[in-house]
Each structure stands twice: as structure tokens, then as C-alpha cells.
Protein backbone atom coordinates (compact mmCIF):
# COMPACT_ATOMS: atom_id res chain seq x y z
CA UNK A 1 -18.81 -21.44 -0.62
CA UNK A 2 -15.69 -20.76 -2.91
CA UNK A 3 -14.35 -17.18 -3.24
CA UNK A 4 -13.99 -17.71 -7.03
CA UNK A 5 -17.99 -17.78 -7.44
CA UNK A 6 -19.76 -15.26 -9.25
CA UNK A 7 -20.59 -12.57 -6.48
CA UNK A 8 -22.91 -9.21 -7.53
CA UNK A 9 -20.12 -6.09 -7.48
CA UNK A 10 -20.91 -2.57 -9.06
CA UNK A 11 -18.08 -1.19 -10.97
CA UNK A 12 -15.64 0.50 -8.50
CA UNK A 13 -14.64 4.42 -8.98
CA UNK A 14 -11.34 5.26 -8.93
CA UNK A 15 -11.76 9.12 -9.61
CA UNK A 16 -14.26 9.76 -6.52
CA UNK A 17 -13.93 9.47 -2.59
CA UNK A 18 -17.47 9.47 -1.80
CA UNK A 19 -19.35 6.45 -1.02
CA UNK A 20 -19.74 3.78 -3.70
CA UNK A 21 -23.74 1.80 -3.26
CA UNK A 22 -25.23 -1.09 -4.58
CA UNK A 23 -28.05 -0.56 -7.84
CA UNK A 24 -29.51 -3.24 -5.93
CA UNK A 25 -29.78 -4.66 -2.58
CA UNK A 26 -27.67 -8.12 -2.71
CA UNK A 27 -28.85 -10.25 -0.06
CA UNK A 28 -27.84 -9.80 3.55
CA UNK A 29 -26.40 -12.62 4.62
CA UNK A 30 -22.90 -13.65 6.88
CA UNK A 31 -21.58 -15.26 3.85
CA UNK A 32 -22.78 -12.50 1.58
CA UNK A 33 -21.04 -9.38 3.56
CA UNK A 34 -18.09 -11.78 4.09
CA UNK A 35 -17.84 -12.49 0.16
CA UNK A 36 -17.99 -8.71 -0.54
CA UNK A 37 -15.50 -7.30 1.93
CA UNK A 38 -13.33 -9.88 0.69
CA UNK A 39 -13.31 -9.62 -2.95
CA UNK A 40 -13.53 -5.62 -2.46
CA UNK A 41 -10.35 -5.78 -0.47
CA UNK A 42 -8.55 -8.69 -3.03
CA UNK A 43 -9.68 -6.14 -6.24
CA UNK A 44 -9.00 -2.90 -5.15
CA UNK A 45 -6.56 -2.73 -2.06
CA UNK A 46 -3.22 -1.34 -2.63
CA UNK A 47 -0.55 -2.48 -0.81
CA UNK A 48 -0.86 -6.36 -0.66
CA UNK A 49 2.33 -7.19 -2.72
CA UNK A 50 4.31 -3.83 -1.04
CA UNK A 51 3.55 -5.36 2.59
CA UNK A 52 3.76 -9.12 1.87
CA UNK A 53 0.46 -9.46 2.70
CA UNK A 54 -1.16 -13.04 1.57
CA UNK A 55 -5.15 -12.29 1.37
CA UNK A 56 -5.89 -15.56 -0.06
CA UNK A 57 -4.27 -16.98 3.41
CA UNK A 58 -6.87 -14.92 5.17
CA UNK A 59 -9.65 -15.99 3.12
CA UNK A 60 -8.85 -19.93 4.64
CA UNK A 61 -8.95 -19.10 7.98
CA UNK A 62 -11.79 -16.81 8.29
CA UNK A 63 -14.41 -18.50 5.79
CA UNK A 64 -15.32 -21.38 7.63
CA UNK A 65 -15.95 -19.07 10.50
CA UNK A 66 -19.01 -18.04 8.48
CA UNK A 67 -22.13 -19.63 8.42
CA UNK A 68 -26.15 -18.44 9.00
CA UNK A 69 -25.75 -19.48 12.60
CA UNK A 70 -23.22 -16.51 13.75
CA UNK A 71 -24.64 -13.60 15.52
CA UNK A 72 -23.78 -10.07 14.17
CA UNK A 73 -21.19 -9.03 16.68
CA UNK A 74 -19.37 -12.20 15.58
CA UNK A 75 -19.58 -11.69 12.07
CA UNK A 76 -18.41 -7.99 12.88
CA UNK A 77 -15.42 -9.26 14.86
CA UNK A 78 -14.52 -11.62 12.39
CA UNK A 79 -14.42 -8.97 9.59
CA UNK A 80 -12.55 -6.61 11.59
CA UNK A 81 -9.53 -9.33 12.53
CA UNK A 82 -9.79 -9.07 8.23
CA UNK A 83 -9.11 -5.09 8.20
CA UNK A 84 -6.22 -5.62 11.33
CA UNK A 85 -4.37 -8.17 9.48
CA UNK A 86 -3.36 -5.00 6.53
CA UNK A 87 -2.31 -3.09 9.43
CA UNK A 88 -3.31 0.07 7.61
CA UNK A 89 -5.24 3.31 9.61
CA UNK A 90 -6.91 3.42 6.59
CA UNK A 91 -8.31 0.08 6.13
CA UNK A 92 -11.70 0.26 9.01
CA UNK A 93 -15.02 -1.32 9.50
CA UNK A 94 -17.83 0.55 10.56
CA UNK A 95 -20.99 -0.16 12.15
CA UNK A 96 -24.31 2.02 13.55
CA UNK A 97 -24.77 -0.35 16.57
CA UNK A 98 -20.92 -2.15 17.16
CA UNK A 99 -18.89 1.01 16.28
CA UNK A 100 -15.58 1.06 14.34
CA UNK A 101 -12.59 -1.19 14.48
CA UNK A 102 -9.40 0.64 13.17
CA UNK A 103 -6.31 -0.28 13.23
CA UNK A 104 -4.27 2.08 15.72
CA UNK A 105 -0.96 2.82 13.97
CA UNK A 106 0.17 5.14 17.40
CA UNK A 107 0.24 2.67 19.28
CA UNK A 108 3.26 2.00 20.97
CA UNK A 109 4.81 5.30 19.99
CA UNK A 110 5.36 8.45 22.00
CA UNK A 111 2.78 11.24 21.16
CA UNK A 112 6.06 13.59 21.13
CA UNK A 113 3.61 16.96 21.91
CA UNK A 114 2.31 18.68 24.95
CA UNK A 115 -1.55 19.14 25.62
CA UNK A 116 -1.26 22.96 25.75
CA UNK A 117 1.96 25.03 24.51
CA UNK A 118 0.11 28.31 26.60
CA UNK A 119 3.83 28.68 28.18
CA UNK A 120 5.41 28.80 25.42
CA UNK A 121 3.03 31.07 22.83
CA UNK A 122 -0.80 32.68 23.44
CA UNK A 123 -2.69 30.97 20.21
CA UNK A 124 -5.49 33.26 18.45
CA UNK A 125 -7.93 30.55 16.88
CA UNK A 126 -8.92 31.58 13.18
CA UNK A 127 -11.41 29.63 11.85
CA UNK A 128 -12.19 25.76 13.19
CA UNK A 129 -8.60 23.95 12.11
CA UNK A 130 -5.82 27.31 12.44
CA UNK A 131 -4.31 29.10 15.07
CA UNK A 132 -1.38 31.63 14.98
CA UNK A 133 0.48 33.16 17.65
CA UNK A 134 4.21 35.19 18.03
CA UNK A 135 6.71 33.39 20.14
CA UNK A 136 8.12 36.36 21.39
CA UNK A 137 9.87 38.62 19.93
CA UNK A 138 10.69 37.59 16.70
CA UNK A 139 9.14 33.73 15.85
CA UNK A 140 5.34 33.51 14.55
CA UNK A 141 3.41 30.22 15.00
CA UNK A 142 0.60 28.68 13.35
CA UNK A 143 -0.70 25.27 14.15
CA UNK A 144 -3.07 23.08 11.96
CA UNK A 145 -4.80 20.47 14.05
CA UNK A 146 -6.57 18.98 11.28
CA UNK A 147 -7.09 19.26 7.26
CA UNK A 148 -10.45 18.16 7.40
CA UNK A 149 -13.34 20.62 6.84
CA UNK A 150 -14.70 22.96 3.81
CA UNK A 151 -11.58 25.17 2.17
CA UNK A 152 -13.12 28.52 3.49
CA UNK A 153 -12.16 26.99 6.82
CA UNK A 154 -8.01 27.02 5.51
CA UNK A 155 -8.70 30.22 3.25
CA UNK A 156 -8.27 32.41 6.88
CA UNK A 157 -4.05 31.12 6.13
CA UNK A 158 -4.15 34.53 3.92
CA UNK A 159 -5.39 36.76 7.17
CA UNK A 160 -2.79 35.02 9.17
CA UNK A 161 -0.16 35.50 7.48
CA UNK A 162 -0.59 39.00 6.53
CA UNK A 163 -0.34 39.84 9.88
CA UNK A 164 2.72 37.61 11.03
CA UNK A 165 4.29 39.42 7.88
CA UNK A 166 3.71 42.79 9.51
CA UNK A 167 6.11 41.42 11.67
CA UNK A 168 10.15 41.58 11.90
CA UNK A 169 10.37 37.74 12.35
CA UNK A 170 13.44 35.03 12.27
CA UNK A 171 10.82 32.71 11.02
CA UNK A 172 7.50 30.87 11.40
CA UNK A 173 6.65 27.35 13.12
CA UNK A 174 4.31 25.46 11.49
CA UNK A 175 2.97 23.03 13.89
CA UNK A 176 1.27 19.46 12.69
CA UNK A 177 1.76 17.67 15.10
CA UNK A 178 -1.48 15.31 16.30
CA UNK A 179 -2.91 16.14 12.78
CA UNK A 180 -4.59 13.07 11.19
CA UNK A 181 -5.26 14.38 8.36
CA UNK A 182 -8.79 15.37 6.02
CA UNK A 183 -8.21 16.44 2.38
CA UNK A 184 -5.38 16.64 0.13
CA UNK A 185 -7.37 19.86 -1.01
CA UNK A 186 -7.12 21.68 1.99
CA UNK A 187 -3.03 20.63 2.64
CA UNK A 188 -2.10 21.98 -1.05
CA UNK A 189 -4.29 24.73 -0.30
CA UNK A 190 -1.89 25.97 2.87
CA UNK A 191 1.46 24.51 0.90
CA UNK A 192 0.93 26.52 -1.96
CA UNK A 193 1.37 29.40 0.38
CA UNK A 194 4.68 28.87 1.33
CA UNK A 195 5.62 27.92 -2.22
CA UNK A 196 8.33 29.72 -3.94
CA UNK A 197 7.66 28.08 -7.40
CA UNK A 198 5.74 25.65 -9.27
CA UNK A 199 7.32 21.93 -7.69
CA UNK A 200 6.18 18.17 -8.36
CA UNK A 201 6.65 17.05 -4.56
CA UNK A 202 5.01 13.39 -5.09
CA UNK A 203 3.61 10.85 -7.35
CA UNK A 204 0.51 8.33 -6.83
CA UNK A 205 -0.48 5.73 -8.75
CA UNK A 206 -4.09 4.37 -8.84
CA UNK A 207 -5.41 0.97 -8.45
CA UNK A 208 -6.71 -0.35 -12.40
CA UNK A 209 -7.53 -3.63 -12.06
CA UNK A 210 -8.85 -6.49 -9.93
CA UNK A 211 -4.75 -8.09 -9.70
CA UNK A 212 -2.65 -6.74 -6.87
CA UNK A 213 0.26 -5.16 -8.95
CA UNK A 214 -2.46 -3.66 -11.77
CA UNK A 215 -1.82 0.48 -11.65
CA UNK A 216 -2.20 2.99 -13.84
CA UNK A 217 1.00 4.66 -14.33
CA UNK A 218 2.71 7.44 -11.44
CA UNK A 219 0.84 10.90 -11.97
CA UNK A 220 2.54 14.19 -10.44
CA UNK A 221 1.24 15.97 -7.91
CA UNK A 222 2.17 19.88 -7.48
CA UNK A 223 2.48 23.00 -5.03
CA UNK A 224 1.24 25.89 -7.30
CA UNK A 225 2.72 29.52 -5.31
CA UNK A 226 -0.84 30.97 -4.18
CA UNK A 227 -2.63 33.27 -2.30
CA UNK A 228 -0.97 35.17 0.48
CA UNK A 229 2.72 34.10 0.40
CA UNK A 230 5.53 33.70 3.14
CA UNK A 231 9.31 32.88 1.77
CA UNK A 232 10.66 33.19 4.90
CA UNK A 233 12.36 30.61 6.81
CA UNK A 234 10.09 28.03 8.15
CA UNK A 235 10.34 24.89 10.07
CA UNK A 236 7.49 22.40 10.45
CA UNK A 237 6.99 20.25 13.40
CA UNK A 238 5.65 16.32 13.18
CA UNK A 239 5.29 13.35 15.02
CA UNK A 240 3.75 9.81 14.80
CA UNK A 241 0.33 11.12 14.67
CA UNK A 242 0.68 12.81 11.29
CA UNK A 243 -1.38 10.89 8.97
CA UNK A 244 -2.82 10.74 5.55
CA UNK A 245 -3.31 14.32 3.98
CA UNK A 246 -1.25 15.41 6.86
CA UNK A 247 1.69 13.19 5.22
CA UNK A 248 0.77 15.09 1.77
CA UNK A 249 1.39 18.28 3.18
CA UNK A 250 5.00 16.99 4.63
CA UNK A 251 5.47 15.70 1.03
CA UNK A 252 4.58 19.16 -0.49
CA UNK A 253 6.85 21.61 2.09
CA UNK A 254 9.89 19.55 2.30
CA UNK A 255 10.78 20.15 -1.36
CA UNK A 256 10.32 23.61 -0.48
CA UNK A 257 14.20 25.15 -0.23
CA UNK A 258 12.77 27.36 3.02
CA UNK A 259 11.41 24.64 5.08
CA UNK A 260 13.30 22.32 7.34
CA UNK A 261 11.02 19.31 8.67
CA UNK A 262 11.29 18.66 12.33
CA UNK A 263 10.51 16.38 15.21
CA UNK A 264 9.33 12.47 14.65
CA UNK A 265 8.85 10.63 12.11
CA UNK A 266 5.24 10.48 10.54
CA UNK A 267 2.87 7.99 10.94
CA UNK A 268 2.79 6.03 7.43
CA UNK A 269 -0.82 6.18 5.61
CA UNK A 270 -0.80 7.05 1.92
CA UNK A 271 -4.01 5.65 0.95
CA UNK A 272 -6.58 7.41 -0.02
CA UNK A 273 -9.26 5.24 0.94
CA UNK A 274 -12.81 4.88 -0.52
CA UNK A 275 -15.84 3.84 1.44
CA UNK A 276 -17.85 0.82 0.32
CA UNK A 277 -20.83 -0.07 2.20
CA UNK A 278 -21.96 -4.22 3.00
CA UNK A 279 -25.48 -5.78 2.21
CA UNK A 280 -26.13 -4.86 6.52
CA UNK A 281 -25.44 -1.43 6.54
CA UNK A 282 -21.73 -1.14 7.83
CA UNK A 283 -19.18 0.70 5.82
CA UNK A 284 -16.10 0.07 5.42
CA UNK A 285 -12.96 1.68 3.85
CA UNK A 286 -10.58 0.50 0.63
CA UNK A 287 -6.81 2.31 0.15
CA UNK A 288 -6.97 2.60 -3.39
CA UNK A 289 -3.91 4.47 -4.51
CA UNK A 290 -0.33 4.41 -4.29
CA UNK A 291 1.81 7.69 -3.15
CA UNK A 292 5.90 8.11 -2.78
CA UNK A 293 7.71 10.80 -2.57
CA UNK A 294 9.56 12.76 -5.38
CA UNK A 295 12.42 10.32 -5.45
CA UNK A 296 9.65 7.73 -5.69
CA UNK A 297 10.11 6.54 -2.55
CA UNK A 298 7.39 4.70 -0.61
CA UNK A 299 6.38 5.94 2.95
CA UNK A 300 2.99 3.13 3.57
CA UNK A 301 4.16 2.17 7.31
CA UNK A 302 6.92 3.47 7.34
CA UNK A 303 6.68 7.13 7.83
CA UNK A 304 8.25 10.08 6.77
CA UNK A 305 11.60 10.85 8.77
CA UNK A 306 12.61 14.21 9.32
CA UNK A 307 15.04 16.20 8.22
CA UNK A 308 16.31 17.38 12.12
CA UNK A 309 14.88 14.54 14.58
CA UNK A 310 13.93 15.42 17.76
CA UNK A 311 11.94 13.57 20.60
CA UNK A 312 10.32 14.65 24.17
CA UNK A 313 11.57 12.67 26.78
CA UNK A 314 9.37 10.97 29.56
CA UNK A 315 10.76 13.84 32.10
CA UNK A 316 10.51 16.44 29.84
CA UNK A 317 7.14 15.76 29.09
CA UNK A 318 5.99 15.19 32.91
CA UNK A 319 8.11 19.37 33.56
CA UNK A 320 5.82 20.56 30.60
CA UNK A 321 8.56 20.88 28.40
CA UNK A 322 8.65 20.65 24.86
CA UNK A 323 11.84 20.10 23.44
CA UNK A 324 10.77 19.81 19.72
CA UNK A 325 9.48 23.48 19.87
CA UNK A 326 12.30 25.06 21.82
CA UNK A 327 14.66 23.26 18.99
CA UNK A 328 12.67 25.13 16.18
CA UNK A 329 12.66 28.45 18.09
CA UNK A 330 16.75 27.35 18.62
CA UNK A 331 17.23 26.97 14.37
CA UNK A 332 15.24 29.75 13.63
CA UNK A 333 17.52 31.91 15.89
CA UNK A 334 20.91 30.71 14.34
């Protein structure tokens, strides 16, 4: 078997991040799903020459692995060591019986948050991603634990901050910390609130072609001001976990004059994946675009530093203390 054979593809959409499938079922095979994760990866993956990556390499090792002979969780295992080797959260095989592999771009970093903050602020849950709360007197707090979900779930950011408006605050903490991220939708949707003008904040690039540096050219992305607004001073809170559209929403409020990013650095994932689905069933995701920030920097494994850095120590963390927060509280009280 030779990867440059002719192997049945559909025509891969780069304007849509639902689910691509097959006109017509190619044949299930180990060699087949092998072929197609391959070649999907080689055409439309977007970071092979920024990371150094050599996917032909991988191709030599792993094909004579495959043959008629290997049982299912082998082929699965063999296809995930594939997805592991781009070391990208983003990049993840899926199955209904084996589960998913992904590659775990925490690991080995300090989570940097506390399981509750109830000492520190009494949270009022709006809606299934939002809560808001006042750090007494005179700081509000809203945290985000995830930008997945429908927008009317991120619309309730109006409600909330009417009502920390009512108040005579130093400033709000907004708290993303643990937030993997969802949709770039619902991010600019809360951004745009705290926007004090129209600002480009980043750039992506999409993948064009089946060669590893083929892109369309860099495209701006924008916060819009919107809905119910706060100009205030705010600070926004981040750590490792911070992935994905979570990372776009950094992006958007650090070009904001207002807002001071602080904590750890984020965790790295720019790229907006789409999910293909093998011959068998299992699914698996493709990065497909390229984002940096508005000095066209990139950020793919690297992160997003911020602007005041501040960790939780080992003790700290055991006494229930959180040192990022009581830092914020500290700047907003200058």
C-alpha cells in the first residue's frame, strides 16, 4: 500500500464546523481508515511546517503496522499514537465502543484555581455557563466556565451587568479560568460588551490546499461595542486551562484599553477543528485554520502570557487561598 494511491475523499469545507460524511460508504477496512486519517491530516492540518512536524515520517512507521489481521482496539491505538504525535488538544480520535484519545495539553502544569471561591464571593448562577457575584464592597465578579452552548445561554451578560452597574464599583473580575472553550460566537458575543470601539484583535488564515504552507490570506477578526456595556476597569483572570474560543476571547479583551489580563499563561489551541468521520464509525477532528494575535503573532502551543503573571503556590492552594484573585481585587483597589 503506498500513500500516493488514489484514495476516495469528498471535497473538504473550509467555511463549516459541522461534520463532513462520505456520498458513499468507502470500504471499512484497517488500511482504508488508516489511508483516510492520514491523507485528511497531510491535506488539511495546519500547523505541520509551524511545529516541525514530519507527517510523512509518521506515515513509515505506522503503515506497516496495518494489515487485515489487527483487531480494532489496535488499529484504534495505532491511530491515536498518529493524533499524539501533533501534540494539539484539538487534534482527537473518537470512538462509540474505545472512547477518545486526546492529547492532554494540562498536563504537567498547575491548574492555578481553587475548586470553590465561596470565601472569597457568593456566585448567583445565570443561565448554564455565567455567574456574577460582588466581592464586597466595591468589586463585581462574573465567571464564564465555558463558551459552549446556544447564545441565549451568554445573552443573560446584559442582566448581569445591569445590575453590577447599579453598583459603585472599583471594577469587575472576569474569571476564565478552567474554561476550555465552545464557540468563537458566544466569546465575541460577551467581548463586544466590554468593547469601547470597533477593534481588529486577531487574524486567521484558512487552510486552501492539500500542501502544508497553502492558506488563503490573514482575515480580521473584530469586537463590535454591543448590547449592555461596561467601560469600567476590568481585569480578567486565566490559566493553563484556557483553550480554544476561550483563547479568542483573551485575544478580543486584551486590545481593550480597560482590561488588564491576569494570572497564567493560556493553554495554546488556535485551531478550529473540523470533524471528519472514518469508513468504521469513529470521528475524528482536523485544525484547519491559522490564528495570531493583532501583531500577528502565533500562540499554537505556546499560550498567551499575561499581562500581570501570577501563580498559586502548592501551600497556598492546600490554605484555600487564591492568590490570583486577591491580586485582581489588590489592582482594582489601587
Amino acid at each position: 500500500m503506498k500513500k500516493d494511491v488514489a484514495l476516495i475523499l469528498v471535497a473538504l469545507s473550509f467555511v463549516s464546523c459541522e461534520k463532513i460524511f462520505f456520498n458513499s460508504d468507502p470500504p471499512d477496512t484497517p488500511e482504508r481508515n488508516f489511508e483516510m486519517l492520514w491523507t485528511d491530516y497531510d491535506h488539511y492540518y495546519s500547523f505541520f511546517n509551524l511545529k516541525n512536524l514530519n507527517w510523512d515520517s509518521i506515515y513509515k512507521v505506522k503503515e506497516p503496522l496495518i494489515d487485515d489481521a489487527i483487531t480494532q482496539k489496535q488499529l484504534f491505538d495505532i491511530l491515536s499514537e498518529m493524533t499524539q504525535y501533533l501534540k494539539d488538544g484539538h487534534a482527537d480520535l473518537c470512538s462509540p465502543s474505545l472512547g477518545c484519545n486526546r492529547f492532554d495539553f494540562t498536563k504537567g502544569y498547575p491548574v492555578n484555581r481553587l475548586n470553590s471561591i465561596s470565601s472569597y464571593v457568593k456566585l448567583t448562577p445565570r443561565g448554564k455557563s455565567l455567574a456574577y457575584g460582588i466581592i464586597e464592597p466595591d468589586i463585581g465578579y462574573i465567571n464564564i466556565k465555558t463558551f459552549g452552548g446556544s447564545d441565549s445561554d451568554f445573552k443573560v451578560i446584559d442582566d448581569i451587568l445591569t445590575l453590577l452597574k447599579e453598583k459603585n464599583l472599583k471594577g469587575i473580575i472576569v474569571d476564565i479560568r478552567g474554561n476550555g472553550g465552545g464557540s468563537d460566537a458566544n466569546s465575541g458575543l460577551i467581548a463586544n460588551r466590554f468593547a469601547d470601539q470597533a477593534r481588529v484583535y486577531s487574524y486567521v488564515r484558512y487552510k486552501s490546499g492539500p500542501g502544508h504552507d497553502e492558506f488563503n490570506k490573514w482575515n480580521p477578526k473584530s469586537i463590535v461595542p454591543d448590547g449592555e456595556r461596561y467601560l469600567n476597569q476590568v481585569i480578567l483572570l486565566t490559566n493553563r486551562q484556557v483553550y480554544s474560543s476561550a483563547e479568542d476571547f483573551v485575544l478580543a479583551m486584551q486590545v481593550i484599553p480597560a482590561v488588564t489580563i491576569l494570572g497564567d499563561t493560556t493553554g495554546g489551541g488556535s485551531g478550529n477543528p473540523i470533524t471528519r468521520v472514518l469508513p468504521n464509525g469513529w470521528t475524528f477532528r482536523v485544525p484547519r485554520w491559522q490564528q495570531v494575535d493583532i501583531n500577528k503573532n502565533y500562540y499554537e502551543g505556546k499560550g498567551i502570557a499575561p499581562e500581570i503573571p501570577v501563580w498559586i503556590s502548592v501551600s497556598d492552594l492546600a490554605n484555600n487561598r487564591d492568590t490570583i484573585l486577591e491580586k485582581a481585587i489588590e489592582e482594582l483597589r489601587k
